[in-house]
Protein backbone atom coordinates (compact mmCIF):
# COMPACT_ATOMS: atom_id res chain seq x y z
CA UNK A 1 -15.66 -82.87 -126.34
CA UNK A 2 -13.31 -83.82 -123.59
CA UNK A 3 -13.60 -86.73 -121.52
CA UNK A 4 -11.82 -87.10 -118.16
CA UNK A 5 -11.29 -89.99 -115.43
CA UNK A 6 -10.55 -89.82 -112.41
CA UNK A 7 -8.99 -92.59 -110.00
CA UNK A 8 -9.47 -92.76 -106.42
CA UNK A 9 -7.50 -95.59 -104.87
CA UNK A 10 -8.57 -94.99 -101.67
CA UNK A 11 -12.81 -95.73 -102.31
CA UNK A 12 -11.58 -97.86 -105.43
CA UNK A 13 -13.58 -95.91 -107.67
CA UNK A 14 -13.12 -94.03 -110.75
CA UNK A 15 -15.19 -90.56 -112.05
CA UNK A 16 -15.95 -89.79 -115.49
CA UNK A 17 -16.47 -86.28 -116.61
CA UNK A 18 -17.56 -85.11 -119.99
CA UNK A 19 -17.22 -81.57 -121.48
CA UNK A 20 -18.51 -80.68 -124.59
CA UNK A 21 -19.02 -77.43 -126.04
CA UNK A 22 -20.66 -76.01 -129.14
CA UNK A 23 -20.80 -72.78 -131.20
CA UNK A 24 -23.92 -73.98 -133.22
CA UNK A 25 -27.75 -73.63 -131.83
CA UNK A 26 -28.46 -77.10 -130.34
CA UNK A 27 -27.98 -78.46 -127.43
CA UNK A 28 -25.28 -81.42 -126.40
CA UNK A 29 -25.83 -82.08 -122.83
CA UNK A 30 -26.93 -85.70 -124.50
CA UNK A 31 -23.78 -85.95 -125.81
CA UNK A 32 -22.13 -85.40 -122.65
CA UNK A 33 -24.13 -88.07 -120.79
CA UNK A 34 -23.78 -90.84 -123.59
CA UNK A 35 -19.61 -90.23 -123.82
CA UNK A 36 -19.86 -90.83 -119.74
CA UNK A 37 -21.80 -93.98 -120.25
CA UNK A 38 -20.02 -95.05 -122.91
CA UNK A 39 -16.49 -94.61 -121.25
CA UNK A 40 -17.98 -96.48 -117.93
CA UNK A 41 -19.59 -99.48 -119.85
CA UNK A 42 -16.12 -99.95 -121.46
CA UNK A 43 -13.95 -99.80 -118.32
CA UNK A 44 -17.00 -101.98 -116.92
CA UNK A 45 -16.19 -104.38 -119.65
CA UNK A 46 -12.27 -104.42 -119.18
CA UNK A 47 -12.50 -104.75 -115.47
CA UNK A 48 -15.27 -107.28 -115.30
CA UNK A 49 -12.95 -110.06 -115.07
CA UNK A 50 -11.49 -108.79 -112.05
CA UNK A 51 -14.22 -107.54 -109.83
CA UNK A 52 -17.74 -108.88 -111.74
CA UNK A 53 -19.50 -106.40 -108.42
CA UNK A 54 -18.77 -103.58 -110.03
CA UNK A 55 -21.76 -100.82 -110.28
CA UNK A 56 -22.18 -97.84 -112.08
CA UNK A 57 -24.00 -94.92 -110.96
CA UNK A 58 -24.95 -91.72 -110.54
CA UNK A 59 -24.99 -90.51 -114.31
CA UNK A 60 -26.17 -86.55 -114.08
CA UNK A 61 -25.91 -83.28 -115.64
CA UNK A 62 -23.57 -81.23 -113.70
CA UNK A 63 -24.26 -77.80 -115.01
CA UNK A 64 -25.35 -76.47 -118.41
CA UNK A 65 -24.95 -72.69 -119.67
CA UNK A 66 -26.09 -71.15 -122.80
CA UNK A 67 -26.66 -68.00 -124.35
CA UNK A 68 -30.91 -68.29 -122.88
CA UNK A 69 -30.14 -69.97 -119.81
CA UNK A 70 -27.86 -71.33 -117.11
CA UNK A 71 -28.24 -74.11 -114.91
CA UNK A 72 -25.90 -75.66 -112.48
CA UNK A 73 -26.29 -78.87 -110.39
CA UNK A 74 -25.28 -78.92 -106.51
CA UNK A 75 -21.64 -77.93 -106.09
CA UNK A 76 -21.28 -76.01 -109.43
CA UNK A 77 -18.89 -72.75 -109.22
CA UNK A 78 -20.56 -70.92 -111.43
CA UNK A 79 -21.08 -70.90 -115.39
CA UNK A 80 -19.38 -73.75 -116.77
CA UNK A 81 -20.13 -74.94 -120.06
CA UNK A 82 -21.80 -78.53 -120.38
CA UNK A 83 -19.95 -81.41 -117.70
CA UNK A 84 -21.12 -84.51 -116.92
């Protein structure tokens, strides 16, 4: 799993992306959505002091590939494994 964020001064706001892959037969897009929630409740929780009208939003599935099936969300260049 790899877990990225992003800062963008200029909309003071900050994107989280998850990637997790797996050589095994299950699945782990839930993986990649609870290490994105997790990682915004906790910078939630650090920043709260400063700005308490903070939101976050827009959890989703980005794209998901896999040996049966592919699927990609709006804006996805091709396969890609897993991101959130």
């Amino acid at each position: 799993m790899q877990a990225l964020i992003f800062s963008n001064p200029d909309t003071h706001s900050i994107r989280i992306q998850a990637t997790v892959s797996l050589t095994g037969r299950t699945e782990v897009e839930m993986e990649a959505l609870t290490a994105v929630s997790v990682a915004g409740l906790t910078i939630y929780d650090m920043c709260k002091s400063y700005d308490k009208g903070m939101v976050i939003s827009t959890v989703r599935l980005i794209s998901k590939s896999g040996k049966k099936r592919h699927l990609a969300g709006k804006g996805c260049p091709g396969k890609q494994k897993p991101s959130v």
